[in-house]
Protein backbone atom coordinates (compact mmCIF):
# COMPACT_ATOMS: atom_id res chain seq x y z
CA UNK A 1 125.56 180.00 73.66
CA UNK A 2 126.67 180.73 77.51
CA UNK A 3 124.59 178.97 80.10
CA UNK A 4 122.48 182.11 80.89
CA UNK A 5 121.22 182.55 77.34
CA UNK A 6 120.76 179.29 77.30
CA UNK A 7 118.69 178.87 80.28
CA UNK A 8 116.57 182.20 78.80
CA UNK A 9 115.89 180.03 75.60
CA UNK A 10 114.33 177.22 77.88
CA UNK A 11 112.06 179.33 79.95
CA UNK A 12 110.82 180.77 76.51
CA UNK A 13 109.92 177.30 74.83
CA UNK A 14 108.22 176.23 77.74
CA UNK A 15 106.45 179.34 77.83
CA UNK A 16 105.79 179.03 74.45
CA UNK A 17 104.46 175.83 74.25
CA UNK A 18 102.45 176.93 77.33
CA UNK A 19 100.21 179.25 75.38
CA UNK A 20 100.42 176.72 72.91
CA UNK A 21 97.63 174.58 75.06
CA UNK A 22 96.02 177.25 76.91
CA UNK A 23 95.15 178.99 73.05
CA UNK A 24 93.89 175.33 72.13
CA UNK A 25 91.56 174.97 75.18
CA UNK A 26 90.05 178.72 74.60
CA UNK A 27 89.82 178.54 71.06
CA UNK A 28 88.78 174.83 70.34
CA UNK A 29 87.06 174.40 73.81
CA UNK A 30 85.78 176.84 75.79
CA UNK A 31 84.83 179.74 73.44
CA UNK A 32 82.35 177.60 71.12
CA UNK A 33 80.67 176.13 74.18
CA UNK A 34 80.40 179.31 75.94
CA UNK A 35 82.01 178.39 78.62
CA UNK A 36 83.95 181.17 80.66
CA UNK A 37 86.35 178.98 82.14
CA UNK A 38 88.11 181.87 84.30
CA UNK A 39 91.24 184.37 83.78
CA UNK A 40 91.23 186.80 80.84
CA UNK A 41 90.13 184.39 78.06
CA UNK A 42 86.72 183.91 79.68
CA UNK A 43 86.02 187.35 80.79
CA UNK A 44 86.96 188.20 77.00
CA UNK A 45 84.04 185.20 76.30
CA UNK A 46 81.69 187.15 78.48
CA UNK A 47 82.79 190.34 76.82
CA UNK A 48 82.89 189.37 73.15
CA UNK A 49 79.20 187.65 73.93
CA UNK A 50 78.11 192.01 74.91
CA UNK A 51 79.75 192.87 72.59
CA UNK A 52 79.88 190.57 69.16
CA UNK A 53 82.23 193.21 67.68
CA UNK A 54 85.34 192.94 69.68
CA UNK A 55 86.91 189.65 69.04
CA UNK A 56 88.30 187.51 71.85
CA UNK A 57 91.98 187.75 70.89
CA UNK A 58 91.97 191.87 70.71
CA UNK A 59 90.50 191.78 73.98
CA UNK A 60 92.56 189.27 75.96
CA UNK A 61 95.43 191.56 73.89
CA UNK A 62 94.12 194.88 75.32
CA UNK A 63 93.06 193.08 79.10
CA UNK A 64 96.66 191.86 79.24
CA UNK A 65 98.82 195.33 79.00
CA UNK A 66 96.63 197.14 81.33
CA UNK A 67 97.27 193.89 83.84
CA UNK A 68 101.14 193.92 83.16
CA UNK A 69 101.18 197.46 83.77
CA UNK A 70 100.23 196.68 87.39
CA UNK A 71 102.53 193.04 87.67
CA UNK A 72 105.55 195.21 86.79
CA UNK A 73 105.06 197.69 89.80
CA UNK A 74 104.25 195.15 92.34
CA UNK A 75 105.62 191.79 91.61
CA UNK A 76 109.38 192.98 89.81
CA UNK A 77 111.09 193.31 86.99
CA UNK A 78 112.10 189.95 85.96
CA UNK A 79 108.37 188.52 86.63
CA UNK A 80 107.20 191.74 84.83
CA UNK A 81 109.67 190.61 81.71
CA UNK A 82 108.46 187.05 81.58
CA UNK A 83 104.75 187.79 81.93
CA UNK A 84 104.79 190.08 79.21
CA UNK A 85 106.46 187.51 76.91
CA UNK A 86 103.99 185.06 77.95
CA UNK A 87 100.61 187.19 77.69
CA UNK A 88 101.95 188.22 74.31
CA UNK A 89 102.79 185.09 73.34
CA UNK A 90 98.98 183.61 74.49
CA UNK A 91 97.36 186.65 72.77
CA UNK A 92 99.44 185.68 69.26
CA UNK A 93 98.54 182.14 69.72
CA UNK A 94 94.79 182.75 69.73
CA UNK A 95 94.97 185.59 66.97
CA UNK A 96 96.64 182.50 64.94
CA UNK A 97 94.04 180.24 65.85
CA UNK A 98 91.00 182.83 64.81
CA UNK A 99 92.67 183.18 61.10
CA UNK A 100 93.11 179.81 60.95
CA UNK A 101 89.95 178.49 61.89
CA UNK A 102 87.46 181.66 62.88
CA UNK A 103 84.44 180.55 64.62
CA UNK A 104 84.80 177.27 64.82
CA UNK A 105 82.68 174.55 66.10
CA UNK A 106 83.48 172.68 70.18
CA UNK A 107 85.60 169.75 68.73
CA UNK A 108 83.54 167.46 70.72
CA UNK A 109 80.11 167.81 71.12
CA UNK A 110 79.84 166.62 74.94
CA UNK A 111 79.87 169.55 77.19
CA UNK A 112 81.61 167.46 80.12
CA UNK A 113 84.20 166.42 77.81
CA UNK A 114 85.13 169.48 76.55
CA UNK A 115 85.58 170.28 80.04
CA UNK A 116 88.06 168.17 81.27
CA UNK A 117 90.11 168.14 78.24
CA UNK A 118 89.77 172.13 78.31
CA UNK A 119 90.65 171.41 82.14
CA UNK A 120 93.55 169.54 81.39
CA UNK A 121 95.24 171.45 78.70
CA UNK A 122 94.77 174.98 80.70
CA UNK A 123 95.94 173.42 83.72
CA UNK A 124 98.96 171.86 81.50
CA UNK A 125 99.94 175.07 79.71
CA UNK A 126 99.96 176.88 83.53
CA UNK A 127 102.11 174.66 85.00
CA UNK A 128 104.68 174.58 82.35
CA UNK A 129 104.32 178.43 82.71
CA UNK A 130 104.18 179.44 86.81
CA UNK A 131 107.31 176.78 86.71
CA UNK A 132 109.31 179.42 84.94
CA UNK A 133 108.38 182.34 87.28
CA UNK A 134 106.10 183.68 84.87
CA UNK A 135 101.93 184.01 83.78
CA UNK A 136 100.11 183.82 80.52
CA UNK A 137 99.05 187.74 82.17
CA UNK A 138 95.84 188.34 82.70
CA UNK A 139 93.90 187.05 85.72
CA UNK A 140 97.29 185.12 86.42
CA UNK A 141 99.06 188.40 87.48
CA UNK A 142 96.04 189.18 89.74
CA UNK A 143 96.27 185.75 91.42
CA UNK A 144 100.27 185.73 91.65
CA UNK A 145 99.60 189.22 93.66
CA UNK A 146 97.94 187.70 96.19
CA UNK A 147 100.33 184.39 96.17
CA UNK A 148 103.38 186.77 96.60
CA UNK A 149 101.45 189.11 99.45
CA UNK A 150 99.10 187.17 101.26
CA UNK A 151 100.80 184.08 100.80
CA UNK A 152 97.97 181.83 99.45
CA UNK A 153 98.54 179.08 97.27
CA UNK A 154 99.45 179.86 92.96
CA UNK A 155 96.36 177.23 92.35
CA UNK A 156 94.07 178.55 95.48
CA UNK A 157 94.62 182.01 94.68
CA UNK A 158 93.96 181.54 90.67
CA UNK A 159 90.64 179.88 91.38
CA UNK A 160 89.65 182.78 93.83
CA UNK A 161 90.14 185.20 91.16
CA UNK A 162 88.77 182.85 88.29
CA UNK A 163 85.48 182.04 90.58
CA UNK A 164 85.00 186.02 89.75
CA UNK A 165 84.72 185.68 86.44
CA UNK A 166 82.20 182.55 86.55
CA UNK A 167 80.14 184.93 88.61
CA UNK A 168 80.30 187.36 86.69
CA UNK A 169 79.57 184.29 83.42
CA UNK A 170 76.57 183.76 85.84
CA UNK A 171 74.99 186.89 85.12
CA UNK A 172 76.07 187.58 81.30
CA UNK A 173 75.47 183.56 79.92
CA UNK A 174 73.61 181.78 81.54
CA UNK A 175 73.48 179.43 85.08
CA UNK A 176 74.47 175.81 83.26
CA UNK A 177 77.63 177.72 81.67
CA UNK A 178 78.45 179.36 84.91
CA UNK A 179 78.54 175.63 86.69
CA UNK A 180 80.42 174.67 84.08
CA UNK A 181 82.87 176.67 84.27
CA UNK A 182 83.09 176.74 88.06
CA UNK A 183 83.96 172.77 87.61
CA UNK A 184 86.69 174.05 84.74
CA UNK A 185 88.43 176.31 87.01
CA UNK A 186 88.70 173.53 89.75
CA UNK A 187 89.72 170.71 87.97
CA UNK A 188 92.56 173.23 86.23
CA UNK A 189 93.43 173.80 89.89
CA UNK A 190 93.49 170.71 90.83
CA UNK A 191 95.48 169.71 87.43
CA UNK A 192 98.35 173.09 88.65
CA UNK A 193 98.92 171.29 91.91
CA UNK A 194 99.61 167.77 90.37
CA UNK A 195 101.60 168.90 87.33
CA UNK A 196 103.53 171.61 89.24
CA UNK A 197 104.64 168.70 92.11
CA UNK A 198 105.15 166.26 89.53
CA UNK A 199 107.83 168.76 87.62
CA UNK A 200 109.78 168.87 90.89
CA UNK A 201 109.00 165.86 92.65
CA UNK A 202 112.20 163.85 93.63
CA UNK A 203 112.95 160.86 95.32
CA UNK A 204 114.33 160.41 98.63
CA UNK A 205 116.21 157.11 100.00
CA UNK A 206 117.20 156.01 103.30
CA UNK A 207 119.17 153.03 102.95
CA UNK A 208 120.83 150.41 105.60
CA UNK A 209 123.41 148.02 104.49
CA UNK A 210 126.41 146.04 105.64
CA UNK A 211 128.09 146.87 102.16
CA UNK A 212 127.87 150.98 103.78
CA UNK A 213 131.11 152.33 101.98
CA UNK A 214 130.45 150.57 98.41
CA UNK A 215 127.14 152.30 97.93
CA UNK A 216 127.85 155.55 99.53
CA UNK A 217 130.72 155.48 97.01
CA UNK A 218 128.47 154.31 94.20
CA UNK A 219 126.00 157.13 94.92
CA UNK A 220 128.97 159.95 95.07
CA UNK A 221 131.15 158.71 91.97
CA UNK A 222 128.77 157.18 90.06
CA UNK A 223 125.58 158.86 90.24
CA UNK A 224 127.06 162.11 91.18
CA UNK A 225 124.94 162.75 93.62
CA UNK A 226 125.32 163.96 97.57
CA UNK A 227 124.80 161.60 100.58
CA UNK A 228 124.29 162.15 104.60
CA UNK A 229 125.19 159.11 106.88
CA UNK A 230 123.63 159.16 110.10
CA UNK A 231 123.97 156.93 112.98
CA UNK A 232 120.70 154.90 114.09
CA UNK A 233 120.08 151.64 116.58
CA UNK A 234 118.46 148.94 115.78
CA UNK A 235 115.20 148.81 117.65
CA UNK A 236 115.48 144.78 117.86
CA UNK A 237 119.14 144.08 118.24
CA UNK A 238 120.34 147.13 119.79
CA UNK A 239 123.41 146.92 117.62
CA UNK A 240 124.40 150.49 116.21
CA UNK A 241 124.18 150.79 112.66
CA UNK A 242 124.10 153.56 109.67
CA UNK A 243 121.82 154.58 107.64
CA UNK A 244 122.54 156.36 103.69
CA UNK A 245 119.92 159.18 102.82
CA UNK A 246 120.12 160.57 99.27
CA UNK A 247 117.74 162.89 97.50
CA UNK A 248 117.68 161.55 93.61
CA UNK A 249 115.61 162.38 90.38
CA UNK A 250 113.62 159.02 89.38
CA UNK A 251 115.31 157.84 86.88
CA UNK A 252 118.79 157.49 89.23
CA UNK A 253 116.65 155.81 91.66
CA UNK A 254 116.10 152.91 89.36
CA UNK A 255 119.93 152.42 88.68
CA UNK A 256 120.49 153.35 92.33
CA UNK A 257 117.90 150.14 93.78
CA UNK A 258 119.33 148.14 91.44
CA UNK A 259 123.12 148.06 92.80
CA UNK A 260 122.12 148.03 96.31
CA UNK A 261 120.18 144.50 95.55
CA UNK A 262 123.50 143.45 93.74
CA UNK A 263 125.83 144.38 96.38
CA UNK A 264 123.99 143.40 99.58
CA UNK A 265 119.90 141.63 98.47
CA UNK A 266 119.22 141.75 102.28
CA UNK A 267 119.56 145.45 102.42
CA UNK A 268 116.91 147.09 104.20
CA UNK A 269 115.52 150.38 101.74
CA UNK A 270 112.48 152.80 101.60
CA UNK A 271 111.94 155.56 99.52
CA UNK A 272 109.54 158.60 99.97
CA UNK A 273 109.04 161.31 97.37
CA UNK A 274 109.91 165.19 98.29
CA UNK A 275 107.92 167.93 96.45
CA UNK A 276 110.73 169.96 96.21
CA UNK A 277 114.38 170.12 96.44
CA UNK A 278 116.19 173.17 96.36
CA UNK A 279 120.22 173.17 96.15
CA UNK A 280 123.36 171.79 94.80
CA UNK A 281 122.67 168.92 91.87
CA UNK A 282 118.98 170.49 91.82
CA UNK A 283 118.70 174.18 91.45
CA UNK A 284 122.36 174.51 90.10
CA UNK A 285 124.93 172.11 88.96
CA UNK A 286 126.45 169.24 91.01
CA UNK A 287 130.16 170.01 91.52
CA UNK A 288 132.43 166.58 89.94
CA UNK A 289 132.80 163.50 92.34
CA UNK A 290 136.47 163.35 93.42
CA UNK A 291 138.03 159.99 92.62
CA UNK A 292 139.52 157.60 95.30
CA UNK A 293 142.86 157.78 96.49
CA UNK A 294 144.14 155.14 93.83
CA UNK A 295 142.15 156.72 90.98
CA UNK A 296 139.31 154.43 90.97
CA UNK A 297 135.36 154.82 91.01
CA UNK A 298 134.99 151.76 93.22
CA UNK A 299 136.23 150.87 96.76
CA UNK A 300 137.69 148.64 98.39
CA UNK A 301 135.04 146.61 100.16
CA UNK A 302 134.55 146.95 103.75
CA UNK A 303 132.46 144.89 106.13
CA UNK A 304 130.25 146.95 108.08
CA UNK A 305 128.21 145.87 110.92
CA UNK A 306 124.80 143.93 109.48
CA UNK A 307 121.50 145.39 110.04
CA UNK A 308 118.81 143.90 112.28
């Protein structure tokens, strides 16, 4: 399998298992408590309490092709592509859930509860989702529109469009299930923000040491990852010095803090996390570390000037 295809299968289990949790949270959650927790799955709550005859799944089914009709003119092809695997795939998931288990019963009986795990898996299953460029359709398309036009925030501009629908909840349910789902819709959007950060959070270190050419070396040929060396002064000795910044995922940090303390312990090291990093070793492959003039992954040790 070439590295395209391959990267196609990925988006699709993700989106999969996307659906996956946001089926779950409609199905087991919100649709036995009445609560129209936003997007397409609770206006098709709100519609299937009208009308008892059109079940939610059909509807959310129906909702989602007129919607992708109007992602694929304005937001591209490629999103167009994606969304419409991902609606479909959220439709199937809840028409599996209804023959499974039709009608069933909130699997807690505590309506706060139900919210905040409802919250948590629909905010879950969006993030894994929006992180491949794509929606579960519905109400998502509506609120990537105005993300990709007026430049408002993916989780801001899903809980504009999802405070519509508990509006319009207000008027078909009733005023409790209309607050509750207005606190559904922002603790999902508070849950998007976290998750989505958290999936591309990285680590950033800025690190001073006298053992300069051992770590930067470390970092490069061991780690495989890219340095910049800039020159700073010491604020209390005045002596120049140099100072390491790398951008790393977590785990390398570890293995990364770890050497500096063996090589030089008085080392001077903070670390700050970056929400995103876009380029070489992140959004496409690191190119391969070129070895040392004798071959080796470790050089010879120089003494650098100390740090204050």
């Amino acid at each position: 399998m070439n590295e395209e295809r391959w990267n196609f299968a990925k988006k699709l289990l993700w989106i999969t298992l996307g659906g996956f949790f946001l089926a779950i949270a409609l199905h087991f959650f919100l649709a036995p408590s009445n609560i129209a927790g936003g997007g397409l799955g609770g206006f098709a709550i709100i519609l299937n309490q009208v009308i008892p005859s059109w079940d939610i799944g059909t509807i959310v089914l129906i909702g989602n092709i007129a919607l992708f009709a109007i992602g694929f003119l304005l937001l591209g092809k490629q999103y167009g592509i994606l969304t419409l695997i991902g609606s479909m795939i959220f439709s199937l998931w809840v028409m599996v859930f209804e023959w499974i288990a039709p009608a069933p019963q909130p699997l807690v009986p505590d309506k706060l509860l139900i919210i905040v795990l409802a919250s948590g898996l629909n905010g879950l299953g969006l993030s894994f989702i929006f992180d491949q460029n794509a929606s579960s359709g519905g109400t998502d398309i509506l609120a990537q529109i105005l993300h990709s036009y007026l430049h408002i925030a993916m989780a801001k501009a899903l809980f504009i469009v999802d405070g519509l629908v508990v509006l319009l909840s207000a008027i078909t349910l009733s005023l409790s299930d209309a607050l509750y789902a207005g606190l559904t819709i922002y603790l999902q959007s508070v849950m998007i923000d976290q998750t989505i950060a958290g999936f591309r959070r990285r680590m950033v270190m800025n690190i001073t040491t006298s053992h300069l050419d051992e770590v930067n070396y470390f970092i490069i040929h061991q780690m495989h990852r890219g340095t910049s060396i800039y020159p700073m002064t010491g604020g209390f000795s005045g002596r120049p010095l140099k100072v390491i910044v790398t951008v790393v995922h977590n785990t390398e940090y570890f293995r990364i803090r770890d050497y500096v303390d063996t090589v030089d312990p008085e080392a001077f090291v903070f670390v700050y996390s970056a929400n995103e990093v876009m380029g070489e070793g992140f959004t496409y492959p690191p190119r391969k570390a070129i070895p040392g003039e004798d071959g080796s992954l470790r050089p010879p040790v120089q003494e650098n000037e100390r740090k204050d």
